[in-house]
PDB file of N, CA and C in Angstrom:
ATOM      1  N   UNK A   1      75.483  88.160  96.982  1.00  0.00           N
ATOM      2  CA  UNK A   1      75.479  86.999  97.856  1.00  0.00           C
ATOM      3  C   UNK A   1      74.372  87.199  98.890  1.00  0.00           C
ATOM      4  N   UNK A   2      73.651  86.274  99.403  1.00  0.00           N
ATOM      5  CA  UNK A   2      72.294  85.791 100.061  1.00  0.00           C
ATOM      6  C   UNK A   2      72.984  86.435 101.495  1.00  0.00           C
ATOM      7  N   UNK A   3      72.348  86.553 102.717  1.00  0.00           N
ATOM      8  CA  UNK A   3      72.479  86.507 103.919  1.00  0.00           C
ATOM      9  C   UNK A   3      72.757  84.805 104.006  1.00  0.00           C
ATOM     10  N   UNK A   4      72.052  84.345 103.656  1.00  0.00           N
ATOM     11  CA  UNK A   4      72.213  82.855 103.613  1.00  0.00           C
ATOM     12  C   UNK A   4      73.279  82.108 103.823  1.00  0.00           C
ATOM     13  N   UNK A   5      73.737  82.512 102.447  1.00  0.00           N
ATOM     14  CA  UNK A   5      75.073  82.349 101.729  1.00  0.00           C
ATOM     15  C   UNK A   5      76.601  82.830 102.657  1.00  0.00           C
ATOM     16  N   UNK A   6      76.174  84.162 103.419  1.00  0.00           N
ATOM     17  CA  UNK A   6      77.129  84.399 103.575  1.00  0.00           C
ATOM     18  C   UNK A   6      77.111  84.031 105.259  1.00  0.00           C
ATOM     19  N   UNK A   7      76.372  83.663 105.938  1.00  0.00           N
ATOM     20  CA  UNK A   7      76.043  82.922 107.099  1.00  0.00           C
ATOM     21  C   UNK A   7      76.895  81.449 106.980  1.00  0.00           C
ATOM     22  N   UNK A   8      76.499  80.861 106.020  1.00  0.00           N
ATOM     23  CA  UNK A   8      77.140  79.584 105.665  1.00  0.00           C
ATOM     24  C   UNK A   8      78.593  79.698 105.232  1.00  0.00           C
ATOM     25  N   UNK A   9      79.209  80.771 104.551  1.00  0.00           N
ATOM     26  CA  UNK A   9      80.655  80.722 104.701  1.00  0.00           C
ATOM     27  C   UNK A   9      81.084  81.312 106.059  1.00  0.00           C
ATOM     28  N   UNK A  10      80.658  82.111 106.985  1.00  0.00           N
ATOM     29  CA  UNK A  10      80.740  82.167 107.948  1.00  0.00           C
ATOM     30  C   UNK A  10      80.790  81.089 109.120  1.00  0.00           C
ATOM     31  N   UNK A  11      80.403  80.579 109.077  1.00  0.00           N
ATOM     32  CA  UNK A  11      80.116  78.788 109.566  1.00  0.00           C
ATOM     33  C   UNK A  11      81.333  78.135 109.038  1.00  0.00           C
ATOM     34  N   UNK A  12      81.480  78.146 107.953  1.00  0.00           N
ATOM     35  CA  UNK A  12      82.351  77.233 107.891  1.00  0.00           C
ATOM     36  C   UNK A  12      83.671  77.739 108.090  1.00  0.00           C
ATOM     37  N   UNK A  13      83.963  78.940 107.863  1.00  0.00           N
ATOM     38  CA  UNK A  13      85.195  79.743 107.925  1.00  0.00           C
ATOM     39  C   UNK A  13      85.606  79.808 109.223  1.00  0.00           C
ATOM     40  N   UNK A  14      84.641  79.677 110.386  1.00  0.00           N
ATOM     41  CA  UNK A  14      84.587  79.875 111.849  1.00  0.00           C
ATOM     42  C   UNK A  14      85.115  78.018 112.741  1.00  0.00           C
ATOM     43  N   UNK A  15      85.012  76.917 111.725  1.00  0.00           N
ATOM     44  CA  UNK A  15      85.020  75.722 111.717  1.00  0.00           C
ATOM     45  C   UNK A  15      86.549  75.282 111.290  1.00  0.00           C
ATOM     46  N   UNK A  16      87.231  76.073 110.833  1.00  0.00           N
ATOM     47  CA  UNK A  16      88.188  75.954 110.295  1.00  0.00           C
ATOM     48  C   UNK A  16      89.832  76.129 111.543  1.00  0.00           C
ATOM     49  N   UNK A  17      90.730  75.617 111.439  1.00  0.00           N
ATOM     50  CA  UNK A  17      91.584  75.775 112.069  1.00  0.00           C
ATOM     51  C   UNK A  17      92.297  77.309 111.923  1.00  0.00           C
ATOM     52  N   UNK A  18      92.887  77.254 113.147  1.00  0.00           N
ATOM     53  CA  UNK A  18      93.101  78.965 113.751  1.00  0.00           C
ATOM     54  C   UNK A  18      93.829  79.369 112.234  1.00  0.00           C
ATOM     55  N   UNK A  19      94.704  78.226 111.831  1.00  0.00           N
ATOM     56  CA  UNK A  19      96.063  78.786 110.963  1.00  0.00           C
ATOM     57  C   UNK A  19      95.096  79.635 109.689  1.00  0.00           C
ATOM     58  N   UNK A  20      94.651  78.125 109.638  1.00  0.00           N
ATOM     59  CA  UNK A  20      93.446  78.949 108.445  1.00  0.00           C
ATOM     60  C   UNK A  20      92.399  80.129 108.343  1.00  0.00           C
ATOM     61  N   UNK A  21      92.050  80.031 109.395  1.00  0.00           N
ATOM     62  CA  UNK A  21      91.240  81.309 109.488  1.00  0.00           C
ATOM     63  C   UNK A  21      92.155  82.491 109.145  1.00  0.00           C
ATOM     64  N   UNK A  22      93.030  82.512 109.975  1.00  0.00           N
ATOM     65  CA  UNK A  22      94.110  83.529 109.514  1.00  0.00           C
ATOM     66  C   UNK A  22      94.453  83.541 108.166  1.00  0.00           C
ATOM     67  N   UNK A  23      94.763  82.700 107.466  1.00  0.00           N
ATOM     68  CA  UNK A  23      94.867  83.003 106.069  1.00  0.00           C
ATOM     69  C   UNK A  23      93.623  83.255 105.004  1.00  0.00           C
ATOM     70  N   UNK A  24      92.460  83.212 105.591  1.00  0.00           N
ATOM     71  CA  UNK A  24      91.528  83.446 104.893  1.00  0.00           C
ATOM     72  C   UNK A  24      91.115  85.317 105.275  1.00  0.00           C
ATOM     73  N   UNK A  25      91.588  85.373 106.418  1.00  0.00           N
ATOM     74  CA  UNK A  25      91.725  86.829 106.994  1.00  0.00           C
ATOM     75  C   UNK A  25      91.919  87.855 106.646  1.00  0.00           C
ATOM     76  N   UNK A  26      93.437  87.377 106.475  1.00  0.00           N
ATOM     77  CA  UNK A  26      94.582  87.990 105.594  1.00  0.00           C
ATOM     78  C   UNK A  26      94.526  88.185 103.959  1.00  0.00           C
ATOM     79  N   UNK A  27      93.456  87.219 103.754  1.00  0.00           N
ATOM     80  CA  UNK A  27      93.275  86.998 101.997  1.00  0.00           C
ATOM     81  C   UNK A  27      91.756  88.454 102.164  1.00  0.00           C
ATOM     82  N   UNK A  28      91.223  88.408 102.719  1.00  0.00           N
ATOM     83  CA  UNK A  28      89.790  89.447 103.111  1.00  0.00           C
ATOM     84  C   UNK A  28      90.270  90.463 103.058  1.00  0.00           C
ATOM     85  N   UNK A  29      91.244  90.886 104.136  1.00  0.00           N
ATOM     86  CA  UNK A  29      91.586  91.906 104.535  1.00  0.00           C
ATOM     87  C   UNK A  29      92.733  92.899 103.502  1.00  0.00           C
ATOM     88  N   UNK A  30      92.906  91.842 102.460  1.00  0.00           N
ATOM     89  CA  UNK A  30      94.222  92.583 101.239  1.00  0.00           C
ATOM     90  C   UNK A  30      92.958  93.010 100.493  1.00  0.00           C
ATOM     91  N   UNK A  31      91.943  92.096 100.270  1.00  0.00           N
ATOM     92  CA  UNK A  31      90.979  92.984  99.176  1.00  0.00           C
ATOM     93  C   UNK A  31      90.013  94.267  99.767  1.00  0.00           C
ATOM     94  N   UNK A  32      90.496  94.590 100.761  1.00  0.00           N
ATOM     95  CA  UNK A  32      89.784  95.271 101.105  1.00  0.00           C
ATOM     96  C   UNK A  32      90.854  96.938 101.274  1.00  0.00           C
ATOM     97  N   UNK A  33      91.931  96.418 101.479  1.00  0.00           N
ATOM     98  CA  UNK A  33      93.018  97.050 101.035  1.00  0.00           C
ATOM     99  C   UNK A  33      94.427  96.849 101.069  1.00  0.00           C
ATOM    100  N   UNK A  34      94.035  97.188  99.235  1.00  0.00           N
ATOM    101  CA  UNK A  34      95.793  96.372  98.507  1.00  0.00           C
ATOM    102  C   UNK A  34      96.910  96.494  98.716  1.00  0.00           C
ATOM    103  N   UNK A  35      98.011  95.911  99.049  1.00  0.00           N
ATOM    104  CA  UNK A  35      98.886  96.111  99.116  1.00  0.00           C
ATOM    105  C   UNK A  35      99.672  97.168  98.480  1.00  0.00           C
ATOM    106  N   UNK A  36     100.430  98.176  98.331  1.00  0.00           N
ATOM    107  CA  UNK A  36     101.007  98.519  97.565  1.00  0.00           C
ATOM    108  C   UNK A  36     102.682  98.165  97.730  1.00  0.00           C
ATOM    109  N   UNK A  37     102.672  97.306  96.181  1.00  0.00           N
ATOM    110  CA  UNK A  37     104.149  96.469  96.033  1.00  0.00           C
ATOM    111  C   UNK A  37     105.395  97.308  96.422  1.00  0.00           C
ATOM    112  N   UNK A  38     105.124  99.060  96.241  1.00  0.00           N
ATOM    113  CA  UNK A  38     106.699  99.972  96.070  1.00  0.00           C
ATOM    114  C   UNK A  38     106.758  99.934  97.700  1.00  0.00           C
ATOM    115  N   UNK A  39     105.920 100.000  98.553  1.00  0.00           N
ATOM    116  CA  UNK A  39     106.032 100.298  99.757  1.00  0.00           C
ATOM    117  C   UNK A  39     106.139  98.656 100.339  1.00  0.00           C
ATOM    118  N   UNK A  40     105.490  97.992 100.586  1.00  0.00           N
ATOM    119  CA  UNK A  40     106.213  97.143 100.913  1.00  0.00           C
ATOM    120  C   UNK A  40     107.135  96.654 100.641  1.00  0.00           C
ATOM    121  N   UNK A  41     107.504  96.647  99.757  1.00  0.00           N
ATOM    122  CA  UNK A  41     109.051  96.380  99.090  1.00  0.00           C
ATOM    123  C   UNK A  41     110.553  97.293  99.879  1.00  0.00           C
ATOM    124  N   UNK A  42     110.120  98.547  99.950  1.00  0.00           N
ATOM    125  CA  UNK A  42     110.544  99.365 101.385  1.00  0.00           C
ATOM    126  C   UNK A  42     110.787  99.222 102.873  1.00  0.00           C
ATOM    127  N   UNK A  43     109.437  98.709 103.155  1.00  0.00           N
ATOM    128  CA  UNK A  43     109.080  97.901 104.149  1.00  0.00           C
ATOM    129  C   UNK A  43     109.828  96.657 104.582  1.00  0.00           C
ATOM    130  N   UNK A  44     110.082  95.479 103.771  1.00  0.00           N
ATOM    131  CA  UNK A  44     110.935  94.589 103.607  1.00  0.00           C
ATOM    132  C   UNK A  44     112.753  94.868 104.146  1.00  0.00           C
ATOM    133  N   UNK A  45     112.580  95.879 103.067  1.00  0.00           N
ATOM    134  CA  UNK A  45     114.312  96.261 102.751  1.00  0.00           C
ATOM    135  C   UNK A  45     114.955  96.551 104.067  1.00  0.00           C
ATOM    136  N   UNK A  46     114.063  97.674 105.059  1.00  0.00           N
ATOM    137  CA  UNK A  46     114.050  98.273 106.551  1.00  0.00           C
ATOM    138  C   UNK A  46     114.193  97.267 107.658  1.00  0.00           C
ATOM    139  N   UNK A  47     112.748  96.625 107.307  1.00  0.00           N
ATOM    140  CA  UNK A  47     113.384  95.095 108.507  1.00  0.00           C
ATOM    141  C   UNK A  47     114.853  94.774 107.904  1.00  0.00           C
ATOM    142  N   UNK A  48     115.120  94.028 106.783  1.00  0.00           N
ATOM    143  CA  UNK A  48     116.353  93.743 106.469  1.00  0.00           C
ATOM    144  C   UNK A  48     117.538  94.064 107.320  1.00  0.00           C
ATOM    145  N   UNK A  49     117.178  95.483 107.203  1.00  0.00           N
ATOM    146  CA  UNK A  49     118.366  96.298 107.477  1.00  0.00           C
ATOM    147  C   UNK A  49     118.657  96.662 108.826  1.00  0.00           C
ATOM    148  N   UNK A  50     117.354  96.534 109.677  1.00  0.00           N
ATOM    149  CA  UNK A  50     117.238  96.694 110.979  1.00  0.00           C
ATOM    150  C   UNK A  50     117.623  95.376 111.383  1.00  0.00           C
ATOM    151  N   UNK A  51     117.420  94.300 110.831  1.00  0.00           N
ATOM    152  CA  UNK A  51     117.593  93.032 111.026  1.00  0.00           C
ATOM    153  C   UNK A  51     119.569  93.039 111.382  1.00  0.00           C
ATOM    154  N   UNK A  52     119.858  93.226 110.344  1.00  0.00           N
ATOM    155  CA  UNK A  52     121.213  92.976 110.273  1.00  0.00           C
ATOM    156  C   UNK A  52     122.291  93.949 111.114  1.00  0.00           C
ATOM    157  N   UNK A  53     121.387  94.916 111.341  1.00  0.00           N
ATOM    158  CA  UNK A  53     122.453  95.973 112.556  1.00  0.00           C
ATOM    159  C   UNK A  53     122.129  95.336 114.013  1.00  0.00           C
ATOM    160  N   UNK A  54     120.864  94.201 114.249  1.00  0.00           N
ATOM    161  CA  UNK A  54     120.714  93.756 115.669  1.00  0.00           C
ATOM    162  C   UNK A  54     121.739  92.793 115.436  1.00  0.00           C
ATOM    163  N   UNK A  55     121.891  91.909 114.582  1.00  0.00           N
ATOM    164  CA  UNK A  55     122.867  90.829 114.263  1.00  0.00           C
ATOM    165  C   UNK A  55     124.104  91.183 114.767  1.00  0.00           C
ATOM    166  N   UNK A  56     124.886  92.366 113.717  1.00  0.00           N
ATOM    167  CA  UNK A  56     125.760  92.824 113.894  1.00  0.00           C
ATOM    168  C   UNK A  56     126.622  93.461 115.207  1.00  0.00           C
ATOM    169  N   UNK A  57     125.568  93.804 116.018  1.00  0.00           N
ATOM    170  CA  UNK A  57     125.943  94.369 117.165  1.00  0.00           C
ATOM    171  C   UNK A  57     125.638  95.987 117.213  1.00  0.00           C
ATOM    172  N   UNK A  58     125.751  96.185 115.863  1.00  0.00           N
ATOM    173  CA  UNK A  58     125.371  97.853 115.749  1.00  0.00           C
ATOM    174  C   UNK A  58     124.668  98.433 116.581  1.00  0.00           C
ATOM    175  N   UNK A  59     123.769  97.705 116.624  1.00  0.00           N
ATOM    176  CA  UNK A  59     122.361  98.424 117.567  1.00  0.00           C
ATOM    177  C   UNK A  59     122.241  97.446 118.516  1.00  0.00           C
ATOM    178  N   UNK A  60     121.329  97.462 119.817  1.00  0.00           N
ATOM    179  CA  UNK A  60     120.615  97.209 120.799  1.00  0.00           C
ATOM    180  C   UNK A  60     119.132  96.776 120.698  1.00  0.00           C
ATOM    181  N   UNK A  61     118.693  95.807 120.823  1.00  0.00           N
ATOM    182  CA  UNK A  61     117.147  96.020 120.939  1.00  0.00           C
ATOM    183  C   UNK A  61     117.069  96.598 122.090  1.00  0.00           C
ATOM    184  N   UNK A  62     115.485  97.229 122.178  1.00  0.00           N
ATOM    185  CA  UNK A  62     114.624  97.687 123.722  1.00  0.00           C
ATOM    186  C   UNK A  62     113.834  96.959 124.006  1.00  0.00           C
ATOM    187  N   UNK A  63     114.131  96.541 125.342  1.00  0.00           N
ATOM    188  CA  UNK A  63     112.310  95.614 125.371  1.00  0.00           C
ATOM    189  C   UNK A  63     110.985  96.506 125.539  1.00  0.00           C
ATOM    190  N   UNK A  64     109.962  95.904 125.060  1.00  0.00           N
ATOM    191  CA  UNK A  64     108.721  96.725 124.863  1.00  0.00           C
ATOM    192  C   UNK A  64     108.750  97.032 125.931  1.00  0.00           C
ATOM    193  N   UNK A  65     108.419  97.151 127.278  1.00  0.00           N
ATOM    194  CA  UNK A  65     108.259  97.293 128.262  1.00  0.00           C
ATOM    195  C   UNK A  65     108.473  99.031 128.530  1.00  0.00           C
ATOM    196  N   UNK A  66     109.829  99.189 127.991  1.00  0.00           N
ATOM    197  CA  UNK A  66     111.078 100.010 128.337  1.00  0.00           C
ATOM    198  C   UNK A  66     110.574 101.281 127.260  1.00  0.00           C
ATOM    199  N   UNK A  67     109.513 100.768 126.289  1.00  0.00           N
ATOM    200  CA  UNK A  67     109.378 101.694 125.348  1.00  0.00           C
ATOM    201  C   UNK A  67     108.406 102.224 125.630  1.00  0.00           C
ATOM    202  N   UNK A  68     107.497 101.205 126.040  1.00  0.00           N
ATOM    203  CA  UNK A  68     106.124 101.857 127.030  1.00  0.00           C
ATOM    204  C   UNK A  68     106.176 102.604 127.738  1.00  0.00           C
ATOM    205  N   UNK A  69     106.667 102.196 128.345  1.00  0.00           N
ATOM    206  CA  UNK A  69     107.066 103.203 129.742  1.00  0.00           C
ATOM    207  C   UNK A  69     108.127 104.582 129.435  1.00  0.00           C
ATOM    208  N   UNK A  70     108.578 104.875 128.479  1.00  0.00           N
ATOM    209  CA  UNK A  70     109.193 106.315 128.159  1.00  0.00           C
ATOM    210  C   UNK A  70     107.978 106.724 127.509  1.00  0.00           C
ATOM    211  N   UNK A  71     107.575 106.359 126.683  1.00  0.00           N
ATOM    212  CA  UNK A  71     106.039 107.114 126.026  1.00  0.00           C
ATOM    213  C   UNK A  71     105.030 107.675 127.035  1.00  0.00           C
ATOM    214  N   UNK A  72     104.898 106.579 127.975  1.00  0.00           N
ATOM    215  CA  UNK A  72     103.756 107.025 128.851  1.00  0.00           C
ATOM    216  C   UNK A  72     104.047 108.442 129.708  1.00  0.00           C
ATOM    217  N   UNK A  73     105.525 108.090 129.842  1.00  0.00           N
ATOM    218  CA  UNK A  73     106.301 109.451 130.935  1.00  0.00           C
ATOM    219  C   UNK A  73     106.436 110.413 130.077  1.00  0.00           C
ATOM    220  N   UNK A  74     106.843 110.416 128.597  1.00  0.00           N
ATOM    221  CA  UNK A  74     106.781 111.768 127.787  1.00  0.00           C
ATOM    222  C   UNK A  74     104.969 112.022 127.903  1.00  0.00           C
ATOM    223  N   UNK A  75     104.219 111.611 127.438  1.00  0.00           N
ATOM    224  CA  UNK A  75     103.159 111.794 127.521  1.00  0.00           C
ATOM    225  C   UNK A  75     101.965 112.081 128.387  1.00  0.00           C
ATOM    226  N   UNK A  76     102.153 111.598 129.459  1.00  0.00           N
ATOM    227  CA  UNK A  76     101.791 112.310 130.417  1.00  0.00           C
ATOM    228  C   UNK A  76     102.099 113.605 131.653  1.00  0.00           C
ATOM    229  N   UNK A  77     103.123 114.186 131.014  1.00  0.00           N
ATOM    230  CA  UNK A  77     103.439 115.504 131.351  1.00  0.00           C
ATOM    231  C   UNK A  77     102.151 116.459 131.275  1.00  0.00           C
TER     232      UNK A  77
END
């Protein structure tokens, strides 16, 4: 592909609405590296499961805030 060429999908890709750009992004950014189906599929299952113990009551969320701020204090010792 030309500099040309790829100036001009650049242009137009840049012309495009936010949603889209993002999905053209996201379509770039898998070929550049693939998904692998066993791990995300893992990946999936975990939210799931993390999903359904916040539901449940099992667990607690943290707000980010709260997580930041213990990292920063372990870490800066």
């Amino acid at each position: 592909m030309s500099d040309k060429t790829t100036n001009r999908l650049i242009d137009e890709i840049e012309s495009l609405p936010v949603e889209e750009r993002i999905r053209v992004a996201d379509s770039v950014l898998k070929t550049l590296n693939p998904v692998d189906q066993e791990i995300e599929g893992q990946w999936i299952t975990e939210a799931e499961n993390r999903l359904n113990e916040m539901k449940s009551g099992k667990v607690s969320p943290v707000p980010g805030d709260e997580v930041f701020e213990k990292i920063q204090k372990r870490f800066s010792k």
